[in-house]
C-alpha atoms as a PDB file:
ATOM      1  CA  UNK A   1      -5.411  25.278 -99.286  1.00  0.00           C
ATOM      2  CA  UNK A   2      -2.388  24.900-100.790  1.00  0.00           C
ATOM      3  CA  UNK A   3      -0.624  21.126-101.982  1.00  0.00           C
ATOM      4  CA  UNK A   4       2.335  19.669-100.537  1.00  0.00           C
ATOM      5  CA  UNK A   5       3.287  16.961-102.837  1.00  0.00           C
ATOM      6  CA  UNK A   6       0.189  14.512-102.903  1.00  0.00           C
ATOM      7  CA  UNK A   7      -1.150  15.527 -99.565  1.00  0.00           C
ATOM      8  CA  UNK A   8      -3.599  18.709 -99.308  1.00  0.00           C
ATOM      9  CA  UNK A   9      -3.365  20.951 -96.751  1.00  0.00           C
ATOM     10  CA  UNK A  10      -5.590  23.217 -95.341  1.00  0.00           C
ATOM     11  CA  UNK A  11      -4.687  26.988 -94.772  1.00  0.00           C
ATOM     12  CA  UNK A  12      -7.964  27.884 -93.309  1.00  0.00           C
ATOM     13  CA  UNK A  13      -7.620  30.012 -90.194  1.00  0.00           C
ATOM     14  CA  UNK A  14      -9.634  29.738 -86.544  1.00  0.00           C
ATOM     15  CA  UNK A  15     -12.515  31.738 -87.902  1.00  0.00           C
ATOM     16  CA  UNK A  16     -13.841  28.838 -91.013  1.00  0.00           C
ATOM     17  CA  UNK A  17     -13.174  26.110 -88.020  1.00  0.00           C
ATOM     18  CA  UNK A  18     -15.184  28.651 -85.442  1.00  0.00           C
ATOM     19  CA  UNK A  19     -18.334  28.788 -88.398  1.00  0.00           C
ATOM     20  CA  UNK A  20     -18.098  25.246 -89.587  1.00  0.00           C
ATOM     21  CA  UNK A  21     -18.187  24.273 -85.673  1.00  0.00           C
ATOM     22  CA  UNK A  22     -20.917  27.011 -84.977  1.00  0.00           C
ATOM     23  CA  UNK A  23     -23.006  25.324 -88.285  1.00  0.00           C
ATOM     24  CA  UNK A  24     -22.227  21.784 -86.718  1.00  0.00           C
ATOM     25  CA  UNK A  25     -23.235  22.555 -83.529  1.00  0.00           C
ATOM     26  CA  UNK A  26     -26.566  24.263 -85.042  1.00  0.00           C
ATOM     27  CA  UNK A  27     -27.741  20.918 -87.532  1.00  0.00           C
ATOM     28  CA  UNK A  28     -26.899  18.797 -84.603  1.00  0.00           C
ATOM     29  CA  UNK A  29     -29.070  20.725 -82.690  1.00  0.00           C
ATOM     30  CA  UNK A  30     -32.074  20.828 -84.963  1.00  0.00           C
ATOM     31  CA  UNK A  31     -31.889  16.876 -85.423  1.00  0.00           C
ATOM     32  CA  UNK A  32     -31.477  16.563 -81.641  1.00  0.00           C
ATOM     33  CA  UNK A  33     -34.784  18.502 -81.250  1.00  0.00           C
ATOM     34  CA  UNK A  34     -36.851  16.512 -83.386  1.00  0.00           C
ATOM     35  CA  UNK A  35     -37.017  13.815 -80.682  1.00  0.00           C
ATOM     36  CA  UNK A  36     -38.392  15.563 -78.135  1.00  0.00           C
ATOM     37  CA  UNK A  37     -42.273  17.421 -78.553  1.00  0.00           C
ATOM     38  CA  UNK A  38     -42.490  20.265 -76.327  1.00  0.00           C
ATOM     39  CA  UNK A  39     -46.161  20.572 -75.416  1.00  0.00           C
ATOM     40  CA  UNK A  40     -49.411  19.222 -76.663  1.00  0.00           C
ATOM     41  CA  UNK A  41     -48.143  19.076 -81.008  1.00  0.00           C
ATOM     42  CA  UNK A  42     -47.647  16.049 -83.350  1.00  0.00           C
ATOM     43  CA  UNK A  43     -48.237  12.660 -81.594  1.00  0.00           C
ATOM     44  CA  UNK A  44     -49.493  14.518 -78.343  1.00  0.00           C
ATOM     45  CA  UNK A  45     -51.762  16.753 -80.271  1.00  0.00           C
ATOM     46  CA  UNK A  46     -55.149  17.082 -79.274  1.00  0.00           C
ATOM     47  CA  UNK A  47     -56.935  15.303 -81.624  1.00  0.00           C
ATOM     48  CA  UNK A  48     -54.756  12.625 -80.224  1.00  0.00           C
ATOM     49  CA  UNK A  49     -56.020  11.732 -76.746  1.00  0.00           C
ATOM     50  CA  UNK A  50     -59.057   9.893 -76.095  1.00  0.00           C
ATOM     51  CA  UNK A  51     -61.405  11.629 -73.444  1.00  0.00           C
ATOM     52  CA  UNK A  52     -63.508   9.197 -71.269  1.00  0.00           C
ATOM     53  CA  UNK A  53     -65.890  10.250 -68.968  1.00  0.00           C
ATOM     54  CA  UNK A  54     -67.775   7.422 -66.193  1.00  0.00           C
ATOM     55  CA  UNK A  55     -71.164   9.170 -64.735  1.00  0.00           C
ATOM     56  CA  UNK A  56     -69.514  12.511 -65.797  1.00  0.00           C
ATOM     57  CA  UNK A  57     -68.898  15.414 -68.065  1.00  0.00           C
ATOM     58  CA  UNK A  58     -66.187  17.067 -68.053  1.00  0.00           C
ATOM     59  CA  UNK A  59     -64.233  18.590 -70.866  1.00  0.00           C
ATOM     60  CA  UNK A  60     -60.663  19.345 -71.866  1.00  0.00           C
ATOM     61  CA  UNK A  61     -59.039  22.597 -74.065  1.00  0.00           C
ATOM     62  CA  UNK A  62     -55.568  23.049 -75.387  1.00  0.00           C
ATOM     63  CA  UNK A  63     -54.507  26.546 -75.428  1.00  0.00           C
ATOM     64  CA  UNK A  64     -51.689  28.632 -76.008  1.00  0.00           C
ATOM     65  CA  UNK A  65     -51.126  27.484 -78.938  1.00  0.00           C
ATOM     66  CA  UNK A  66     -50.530  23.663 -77.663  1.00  0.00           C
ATOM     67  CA  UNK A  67     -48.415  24.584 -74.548  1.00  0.00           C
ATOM     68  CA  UNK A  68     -51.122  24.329 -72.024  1.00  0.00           C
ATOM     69  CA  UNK A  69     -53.729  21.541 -71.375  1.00  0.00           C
ATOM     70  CA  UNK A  70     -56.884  22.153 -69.274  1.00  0.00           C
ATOM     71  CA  UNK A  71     -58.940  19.026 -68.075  1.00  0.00           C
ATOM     72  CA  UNK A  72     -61.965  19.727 -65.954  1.00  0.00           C
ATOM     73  CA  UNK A  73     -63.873  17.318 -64.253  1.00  0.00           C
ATOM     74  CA  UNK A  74     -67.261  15.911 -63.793  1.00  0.00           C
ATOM     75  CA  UNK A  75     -70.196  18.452 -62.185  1.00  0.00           C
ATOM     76  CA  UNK A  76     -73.164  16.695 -63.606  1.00  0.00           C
ATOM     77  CA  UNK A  77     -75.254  17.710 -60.565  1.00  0.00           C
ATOM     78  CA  UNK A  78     -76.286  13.757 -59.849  1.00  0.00           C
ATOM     79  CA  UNK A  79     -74.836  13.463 -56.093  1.00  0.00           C
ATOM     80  CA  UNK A  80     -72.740  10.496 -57.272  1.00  0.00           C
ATOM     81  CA  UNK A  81     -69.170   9.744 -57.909  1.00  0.00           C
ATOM     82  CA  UNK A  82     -67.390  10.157 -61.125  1.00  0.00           C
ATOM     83  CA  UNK A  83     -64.005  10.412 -63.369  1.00  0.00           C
ATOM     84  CA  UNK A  84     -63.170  11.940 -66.554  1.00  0.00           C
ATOM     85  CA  UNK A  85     -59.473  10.579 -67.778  1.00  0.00           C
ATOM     86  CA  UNK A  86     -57.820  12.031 -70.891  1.00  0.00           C
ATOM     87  CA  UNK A  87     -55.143   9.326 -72.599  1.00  0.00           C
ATOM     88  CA  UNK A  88     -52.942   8.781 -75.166  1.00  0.00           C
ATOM     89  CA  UNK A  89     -50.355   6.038 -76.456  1.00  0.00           C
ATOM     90  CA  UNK A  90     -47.107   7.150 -75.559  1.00  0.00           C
ATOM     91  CA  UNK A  91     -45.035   7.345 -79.304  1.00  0.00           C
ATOM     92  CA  UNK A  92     -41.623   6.372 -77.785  1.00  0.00           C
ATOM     93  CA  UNK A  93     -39.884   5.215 -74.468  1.00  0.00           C
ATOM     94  CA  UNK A  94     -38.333   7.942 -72.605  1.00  0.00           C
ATOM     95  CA  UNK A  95     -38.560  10.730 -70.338  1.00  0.00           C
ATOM     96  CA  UNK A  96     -41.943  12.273 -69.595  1.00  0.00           C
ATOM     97  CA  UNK A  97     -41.985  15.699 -67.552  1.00  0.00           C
ATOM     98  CA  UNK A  98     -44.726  18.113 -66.693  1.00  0.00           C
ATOM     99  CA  UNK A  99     -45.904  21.110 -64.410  1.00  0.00           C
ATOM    100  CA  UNK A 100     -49.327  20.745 -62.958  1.00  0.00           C
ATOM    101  CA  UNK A 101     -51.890  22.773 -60.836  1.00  0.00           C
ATOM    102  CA  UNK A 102     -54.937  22.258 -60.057  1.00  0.00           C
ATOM    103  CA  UNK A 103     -57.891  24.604 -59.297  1.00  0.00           C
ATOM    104  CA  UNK A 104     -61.494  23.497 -57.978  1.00  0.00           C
ATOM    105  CA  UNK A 105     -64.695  25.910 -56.040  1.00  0.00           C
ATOM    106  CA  UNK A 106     -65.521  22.623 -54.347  1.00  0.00           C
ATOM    107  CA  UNK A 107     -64.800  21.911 -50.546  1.00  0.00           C
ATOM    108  CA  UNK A 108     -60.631  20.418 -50.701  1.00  0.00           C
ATOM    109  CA  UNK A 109     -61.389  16.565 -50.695  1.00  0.00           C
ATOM    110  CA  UNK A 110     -64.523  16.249 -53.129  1.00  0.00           C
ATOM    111  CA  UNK A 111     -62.730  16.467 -56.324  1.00  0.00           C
ATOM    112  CA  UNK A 112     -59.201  15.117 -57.142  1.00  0.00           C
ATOM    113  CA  UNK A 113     -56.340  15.110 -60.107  1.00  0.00           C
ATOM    114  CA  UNK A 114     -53.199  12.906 -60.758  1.00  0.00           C
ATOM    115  CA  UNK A 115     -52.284  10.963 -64.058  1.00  0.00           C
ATOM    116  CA  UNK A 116     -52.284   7.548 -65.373  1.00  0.00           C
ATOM    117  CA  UNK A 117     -50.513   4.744 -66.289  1.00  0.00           C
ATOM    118  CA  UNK A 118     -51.457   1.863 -67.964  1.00  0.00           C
ATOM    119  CA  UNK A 119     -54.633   2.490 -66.007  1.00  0.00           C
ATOM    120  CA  UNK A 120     -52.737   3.061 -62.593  1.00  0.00           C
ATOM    121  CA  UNK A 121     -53.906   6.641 -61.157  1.00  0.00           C
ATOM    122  CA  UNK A 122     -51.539   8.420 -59.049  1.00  0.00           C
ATOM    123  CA  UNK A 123     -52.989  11.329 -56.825  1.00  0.00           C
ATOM    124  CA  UNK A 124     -51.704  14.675 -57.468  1.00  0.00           C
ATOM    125  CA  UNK A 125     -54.134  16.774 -55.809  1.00  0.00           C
ATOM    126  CA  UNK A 126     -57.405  17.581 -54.024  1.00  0.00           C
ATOM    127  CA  UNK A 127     -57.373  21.286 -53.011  1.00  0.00           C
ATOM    128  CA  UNK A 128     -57.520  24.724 -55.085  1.00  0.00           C
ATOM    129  CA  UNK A 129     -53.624  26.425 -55.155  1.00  0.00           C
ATOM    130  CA  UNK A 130     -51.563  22.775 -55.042  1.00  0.00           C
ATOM    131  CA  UNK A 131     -48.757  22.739 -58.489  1.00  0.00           C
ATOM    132  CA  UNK A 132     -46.027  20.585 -58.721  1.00  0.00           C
ATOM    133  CA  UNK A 133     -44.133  19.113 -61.064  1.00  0.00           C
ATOM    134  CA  UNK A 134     -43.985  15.259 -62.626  1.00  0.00           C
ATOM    135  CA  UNK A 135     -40.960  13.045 -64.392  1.00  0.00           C
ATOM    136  CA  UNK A 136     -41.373   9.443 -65.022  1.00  0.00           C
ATOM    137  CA  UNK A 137     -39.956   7.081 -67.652  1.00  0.00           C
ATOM    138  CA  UNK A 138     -42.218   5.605 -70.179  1.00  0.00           C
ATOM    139  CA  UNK A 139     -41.944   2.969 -72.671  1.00  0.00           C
ATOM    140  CA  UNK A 140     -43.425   3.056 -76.124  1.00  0.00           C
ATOM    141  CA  UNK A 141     -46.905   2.023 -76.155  1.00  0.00           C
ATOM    142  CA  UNK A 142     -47.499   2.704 -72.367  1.00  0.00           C
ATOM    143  CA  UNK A 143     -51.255   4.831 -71.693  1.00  0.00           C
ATOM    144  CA  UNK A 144     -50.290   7.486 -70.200  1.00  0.00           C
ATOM    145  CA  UNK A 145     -52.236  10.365 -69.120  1.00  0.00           C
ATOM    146  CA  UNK A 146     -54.680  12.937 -66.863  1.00  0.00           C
ATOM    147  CA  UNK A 147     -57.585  12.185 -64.824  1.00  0.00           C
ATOM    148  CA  UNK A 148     -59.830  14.440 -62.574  1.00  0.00           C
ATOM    149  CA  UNK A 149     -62.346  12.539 -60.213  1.00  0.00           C
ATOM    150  CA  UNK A 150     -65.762  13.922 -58.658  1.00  0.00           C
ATOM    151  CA  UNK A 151     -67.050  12.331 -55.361  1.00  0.00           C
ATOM    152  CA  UNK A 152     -70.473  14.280 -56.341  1.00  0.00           C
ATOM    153  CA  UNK A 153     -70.830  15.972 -59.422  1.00  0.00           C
ATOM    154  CA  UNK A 154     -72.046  18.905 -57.242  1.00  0.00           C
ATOM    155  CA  UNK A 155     -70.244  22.224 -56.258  1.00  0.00           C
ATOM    156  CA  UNK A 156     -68.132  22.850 -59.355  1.00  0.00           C
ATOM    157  CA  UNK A 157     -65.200  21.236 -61.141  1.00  0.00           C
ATOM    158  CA  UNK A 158     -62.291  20.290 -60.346  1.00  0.00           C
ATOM    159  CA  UNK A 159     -59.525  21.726 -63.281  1.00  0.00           C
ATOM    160  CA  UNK A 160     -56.155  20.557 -63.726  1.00  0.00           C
ATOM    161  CA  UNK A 161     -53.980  22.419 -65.597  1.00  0.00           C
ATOM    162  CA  UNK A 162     -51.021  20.752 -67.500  1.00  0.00           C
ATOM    163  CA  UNK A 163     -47.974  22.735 -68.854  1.00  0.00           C
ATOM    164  CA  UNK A 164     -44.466  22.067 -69.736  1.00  0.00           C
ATOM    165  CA  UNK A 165     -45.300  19.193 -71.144  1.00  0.00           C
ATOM    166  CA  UNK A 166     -42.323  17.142 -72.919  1.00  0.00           C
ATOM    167  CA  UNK A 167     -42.250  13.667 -74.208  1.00  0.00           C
ATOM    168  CA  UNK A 168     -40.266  11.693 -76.801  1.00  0.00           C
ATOM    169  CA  UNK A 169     -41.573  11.471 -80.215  1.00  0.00           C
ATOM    170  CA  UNK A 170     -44.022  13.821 -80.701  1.00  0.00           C
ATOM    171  CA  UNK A 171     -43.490  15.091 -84.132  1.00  0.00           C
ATOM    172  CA  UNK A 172     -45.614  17.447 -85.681  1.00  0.00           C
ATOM    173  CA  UNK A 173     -47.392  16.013 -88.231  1.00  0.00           C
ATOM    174  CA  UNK A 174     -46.497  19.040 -90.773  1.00  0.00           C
ATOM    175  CA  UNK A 175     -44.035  19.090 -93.368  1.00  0.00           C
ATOM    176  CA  UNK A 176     -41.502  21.490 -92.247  1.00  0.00           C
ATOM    177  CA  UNK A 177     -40.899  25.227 -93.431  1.00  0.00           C
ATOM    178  CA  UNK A 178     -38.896  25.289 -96.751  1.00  0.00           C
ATOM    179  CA  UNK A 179     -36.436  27.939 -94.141  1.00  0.00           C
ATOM    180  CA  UNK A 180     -35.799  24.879 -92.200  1.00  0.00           C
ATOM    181  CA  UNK A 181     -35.129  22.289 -95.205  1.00  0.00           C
ATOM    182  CA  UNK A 182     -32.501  25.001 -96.692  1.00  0.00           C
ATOM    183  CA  UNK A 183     -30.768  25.259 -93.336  1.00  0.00           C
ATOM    184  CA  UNK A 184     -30.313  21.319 -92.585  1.00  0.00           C
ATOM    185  CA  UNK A 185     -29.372  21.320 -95.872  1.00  0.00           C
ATOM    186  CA  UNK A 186     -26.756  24.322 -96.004  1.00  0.00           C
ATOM    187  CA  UNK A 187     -25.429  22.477 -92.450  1.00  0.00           C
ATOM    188  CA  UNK A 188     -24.965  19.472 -94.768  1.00  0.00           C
ATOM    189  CA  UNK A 189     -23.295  20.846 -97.381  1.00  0.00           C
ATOM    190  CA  UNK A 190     -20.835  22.571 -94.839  1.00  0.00           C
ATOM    191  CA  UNK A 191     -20.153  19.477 -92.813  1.00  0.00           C
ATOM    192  CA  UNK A 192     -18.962  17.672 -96.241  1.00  0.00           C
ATOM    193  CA  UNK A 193     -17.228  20.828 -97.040  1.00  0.00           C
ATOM    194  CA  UNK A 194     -15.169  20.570 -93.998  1.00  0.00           C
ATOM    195  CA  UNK A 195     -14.683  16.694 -94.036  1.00  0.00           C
ATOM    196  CA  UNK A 196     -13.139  17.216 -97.635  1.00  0.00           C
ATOM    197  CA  UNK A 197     -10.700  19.701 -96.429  1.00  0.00           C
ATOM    198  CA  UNK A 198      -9.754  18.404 -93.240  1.00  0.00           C
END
């Protein structure tokens, strides 16, 4: 930098504008990210959801390290119908996605998956091999979630697997690494850096 009279000007060449727009682009990034939980973490954790099970007993696992949700429905062996639904509160309005497919040893027909809605089911599927994928807008303290539905509780369950999940909110509930603190930070530090000499 060198002054002109009262007025600073800056000598800094392409390259500091290419990092300090490379830094930018990186802190924007990072706080961009933190509204948006990829997979079962933070507000969509497991400890989260609320598993309900009418005359049956199925079960749910996260795996994968929170990317992939199983849900398995009723096989109770009593000849009568049942649901298990797994639910949470969404934690903001927004854009909910997810791939699905669903798995069961039953006959196609006896057994069933979709998700919920404010306790509105929509049908996904009813036979072994059927995936898709789901987007639908939420608002903030919709229930949203998964339900799998037995006609007998005989034959096996049926299993619908959830991946690709992504919601708003869903902040893990850990303080971040002290790596990530220093980098927001250092970002900061360069942005007023290069508002000072602009």
């Amino acid at each position: 930098m060198k002054a002109v009279g009262r007025k600073i000007i800056s000598t800094a060449g392409p390259a500091r504008k290419a990092v300090s727009n490379f830094v930018t682009a990186i802190v924007a990034g990072l706080i961009l990210q933190s509204f948006a939980s990829g997979g079962f973490i933070g507000d969509y954790s497991p400890g989260k959801f609320t598993l309900t099970n009418s005359n049956a007993d199925g079960w749910f696992e996260v795996i994968s390290g929170g990317s992939e949700l199983h849900l398995f429905g009723g096989n109770s062996g009593t000849g009568l119908t049942g649901t298990t639904d797994l639910t949470v509160t969404a934690a903001l309005g927004g854009l909910f996605s997810f791939t699905y497919s669903y798995t069961s040893l039953d006959w196609p027909g006896f057994d069933r998956a979709g998700y919920l809605v404010n306790g509105l089911f929509t049908f996904l599927a009813d036979t072994g091999g059927q995936t898709g994928e789901v987007k639908l807008p939420l608002a903030a303290g919709d229930i949203f979630g998964f339900r799998v539905a037995t006609d007998d509780n005989l034959g096996e369950p049926g299993l619908l697997a959830i991946t690709q999940f992504s919601a708003p909110g869903g902040l893990p509930a850990t303080v971040p690494e002290a790596s990530t603190v220093w980098l927001i930070a250092g970002g900061g530090v360069l942005l007023a850096l290069r508002k000072r000499s602009i």
